[in-house]
Protein backbone atom coordinates (compact mmCIF):
# COMPACT_ATOMS: atom_id res chain seq x y z
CA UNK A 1 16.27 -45.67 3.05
CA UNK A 2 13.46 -43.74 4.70
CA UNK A 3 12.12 -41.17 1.95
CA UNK A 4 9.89 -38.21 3.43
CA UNK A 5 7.77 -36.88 0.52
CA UNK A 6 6.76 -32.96 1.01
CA UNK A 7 4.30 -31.29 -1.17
CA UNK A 8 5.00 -27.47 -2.46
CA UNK A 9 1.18 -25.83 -1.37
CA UNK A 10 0.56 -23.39 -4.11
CA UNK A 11 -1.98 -20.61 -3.65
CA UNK A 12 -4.79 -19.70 -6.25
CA UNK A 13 -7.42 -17.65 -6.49
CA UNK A 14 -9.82 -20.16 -4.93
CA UNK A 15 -7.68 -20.86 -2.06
CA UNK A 16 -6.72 -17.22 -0.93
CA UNK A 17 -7.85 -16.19 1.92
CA UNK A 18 -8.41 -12.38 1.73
CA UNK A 19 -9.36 -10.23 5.00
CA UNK A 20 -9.52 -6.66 5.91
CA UNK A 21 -6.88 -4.58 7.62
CA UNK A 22 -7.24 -1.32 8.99
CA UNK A 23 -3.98 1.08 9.33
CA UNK A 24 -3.58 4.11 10.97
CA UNK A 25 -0.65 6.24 9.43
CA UNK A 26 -0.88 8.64 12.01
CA UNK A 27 2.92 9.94 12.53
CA UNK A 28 4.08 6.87 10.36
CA UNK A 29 6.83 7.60 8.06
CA UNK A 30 5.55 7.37 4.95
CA UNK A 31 8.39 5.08 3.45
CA UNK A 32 8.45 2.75 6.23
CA UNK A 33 4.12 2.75 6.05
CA UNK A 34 4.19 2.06 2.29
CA UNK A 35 6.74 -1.21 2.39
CA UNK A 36 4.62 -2.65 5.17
CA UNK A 37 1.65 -1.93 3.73
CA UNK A 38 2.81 -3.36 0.06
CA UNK A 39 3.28 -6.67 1.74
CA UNK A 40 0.38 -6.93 3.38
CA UNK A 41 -1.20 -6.60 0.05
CA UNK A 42 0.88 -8.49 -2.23
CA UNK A 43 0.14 -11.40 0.68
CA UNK A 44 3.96 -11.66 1.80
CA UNK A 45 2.99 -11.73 5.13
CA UNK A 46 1.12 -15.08 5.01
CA UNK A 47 2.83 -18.60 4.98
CA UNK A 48 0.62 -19.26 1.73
CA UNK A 49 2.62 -16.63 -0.45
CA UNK A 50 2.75 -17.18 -3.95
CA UNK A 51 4.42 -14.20 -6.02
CA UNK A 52 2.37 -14.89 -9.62
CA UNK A 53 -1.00 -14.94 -7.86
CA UNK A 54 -2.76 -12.23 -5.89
CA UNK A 55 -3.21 -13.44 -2.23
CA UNK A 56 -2.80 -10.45 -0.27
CA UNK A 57 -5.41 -8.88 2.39
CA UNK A 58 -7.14 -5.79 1.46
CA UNK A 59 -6.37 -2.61 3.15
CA UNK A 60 -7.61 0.30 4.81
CA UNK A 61 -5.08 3.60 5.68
CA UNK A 62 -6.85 6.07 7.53
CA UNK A 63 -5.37 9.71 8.78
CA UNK A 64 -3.03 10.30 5.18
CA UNK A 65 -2.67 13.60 6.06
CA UNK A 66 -0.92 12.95 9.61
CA UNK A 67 1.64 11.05 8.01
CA UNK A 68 5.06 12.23 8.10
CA UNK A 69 8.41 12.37 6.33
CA UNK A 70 12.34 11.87 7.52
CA UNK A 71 14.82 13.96 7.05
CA UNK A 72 14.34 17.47 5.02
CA UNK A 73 12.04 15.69 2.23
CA UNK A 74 8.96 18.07 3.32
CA UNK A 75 10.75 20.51 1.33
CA UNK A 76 13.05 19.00 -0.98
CA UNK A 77 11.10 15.77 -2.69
CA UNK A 78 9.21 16.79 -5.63
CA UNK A 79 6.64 14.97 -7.06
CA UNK A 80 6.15 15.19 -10.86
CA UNK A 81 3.00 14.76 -13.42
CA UNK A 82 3.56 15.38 -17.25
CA UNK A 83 0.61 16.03 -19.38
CA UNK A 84 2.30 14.85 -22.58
CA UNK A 85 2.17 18.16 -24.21
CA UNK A 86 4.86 20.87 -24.65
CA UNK A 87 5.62 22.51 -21.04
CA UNK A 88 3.23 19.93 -19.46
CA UNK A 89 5.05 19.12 -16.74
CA UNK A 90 3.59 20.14 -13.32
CA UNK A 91 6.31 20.26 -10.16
CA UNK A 92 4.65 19.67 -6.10
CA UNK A 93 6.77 19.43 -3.48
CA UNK A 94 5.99 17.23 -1.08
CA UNK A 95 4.46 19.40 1.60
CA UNK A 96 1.94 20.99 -1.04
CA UNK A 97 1.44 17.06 -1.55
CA UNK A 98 0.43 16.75 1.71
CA UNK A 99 -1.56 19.78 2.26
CA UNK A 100 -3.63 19.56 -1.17
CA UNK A 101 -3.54 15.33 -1.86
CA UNK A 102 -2.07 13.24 1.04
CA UNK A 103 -3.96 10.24 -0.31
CA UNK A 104 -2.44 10.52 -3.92
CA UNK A 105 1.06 10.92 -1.90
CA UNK A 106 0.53 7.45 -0.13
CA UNK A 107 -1.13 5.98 -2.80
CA UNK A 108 2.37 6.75 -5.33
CA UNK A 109 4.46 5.69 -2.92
CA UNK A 110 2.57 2.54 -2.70
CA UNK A 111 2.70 1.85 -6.38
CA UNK A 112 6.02 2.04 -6.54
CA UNK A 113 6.34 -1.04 -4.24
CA UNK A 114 4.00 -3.42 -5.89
CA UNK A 115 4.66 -5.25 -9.27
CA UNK A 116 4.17 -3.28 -12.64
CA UNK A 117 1.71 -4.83 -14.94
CA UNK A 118 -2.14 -7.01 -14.48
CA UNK A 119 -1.04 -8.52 -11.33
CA UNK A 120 -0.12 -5.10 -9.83
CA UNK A 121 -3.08 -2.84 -10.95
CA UNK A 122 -5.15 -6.18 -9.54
CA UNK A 123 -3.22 -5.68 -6.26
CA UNK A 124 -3.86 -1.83 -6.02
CA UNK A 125 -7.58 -2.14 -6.00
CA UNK A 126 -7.24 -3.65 -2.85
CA UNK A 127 -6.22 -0.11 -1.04
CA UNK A 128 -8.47 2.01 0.61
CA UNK A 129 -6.90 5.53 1.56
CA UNK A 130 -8.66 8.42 3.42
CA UNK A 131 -7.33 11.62 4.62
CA UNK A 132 -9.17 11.12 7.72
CA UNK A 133 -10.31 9.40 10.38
CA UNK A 134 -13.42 8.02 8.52
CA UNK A 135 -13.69 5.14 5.95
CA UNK A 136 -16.60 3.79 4.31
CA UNK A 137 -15.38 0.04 5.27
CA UNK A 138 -17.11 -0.56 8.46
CA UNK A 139 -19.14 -3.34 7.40
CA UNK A 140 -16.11 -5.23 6.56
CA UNK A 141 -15.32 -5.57 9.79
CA UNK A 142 -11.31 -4.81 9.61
CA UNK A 143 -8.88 -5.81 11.94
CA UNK A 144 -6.82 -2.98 13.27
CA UNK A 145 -3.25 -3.25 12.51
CA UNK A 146 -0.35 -1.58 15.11
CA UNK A 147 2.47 -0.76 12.77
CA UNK A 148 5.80 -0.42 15.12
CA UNK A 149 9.00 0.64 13.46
């Protein structure tokens, strides 16, 4: 009996190989954006994927403030902060979002897509957002990214 023996490849730190993307959320939805860009950074996209260990690239969103939203959320989604004392809590809709923060707004709906704990704050530090057309990243030499949906 012919026995083929295959090896399971596990990635670790050592091994990863991390690069630079560059995304431009330019009339992106900002749903749609934020589950691409989660597994770009958690490293899902690559054939070396290990989910306890971070190999994802690092990434670059430029133009936050062009991005959009389906439906009627513009006016209806509400994003909340609570201070933690009596009548702390603070209401924004998400147009205010956009107009005031639009890289806060990206950045929590990122969050909300990678894993909770050391692994996931690890993972976040890997995103770069920027109302703007401008990032501070050039001398990483990123490679553009065409998001289609």
């Amino acid at each position: 009996m012919n026995t083929l023996s295959y090896k399971t490849v596990s990635a670790n730190k050592q091994t990863a190989n991390k690069e630079w993307v560059l995304v431009d959320a330019e009339n992106q939805t900002v749903g749609r954006l934020a589950t691409r860009v989660a597994n770009i950074l958690r490293g899902k996209t690559k054939p070396c994927y290990t989910p306890h260990v971070d190999c994802g690239d690092n990434v670059i969103i430029i133009n936050a403030e062009k991005v959009g939203l389906s439906g009627d959320k513009l006016h209806n989604k509400k994003y909340y902060n609570v201070s933690g004392y009596d009548g702390g809590l603070r209401t924004r809709t998400a147009k205010d979002m956009i107009e005031r923060f639009p890289t806060e707004m990206v950045e929590r709906c990122i969050h909300g897509m990678v894993p909770k704990g050391r692994l996931g704050r690890q993972i976040e530090k890997k995103l770069f957002v920027y109302a703007g057309s401008e990032h501070k990243q050039q001398a990483q030499n990123p490679e553009v990214l065409e998001l289609k949906f």
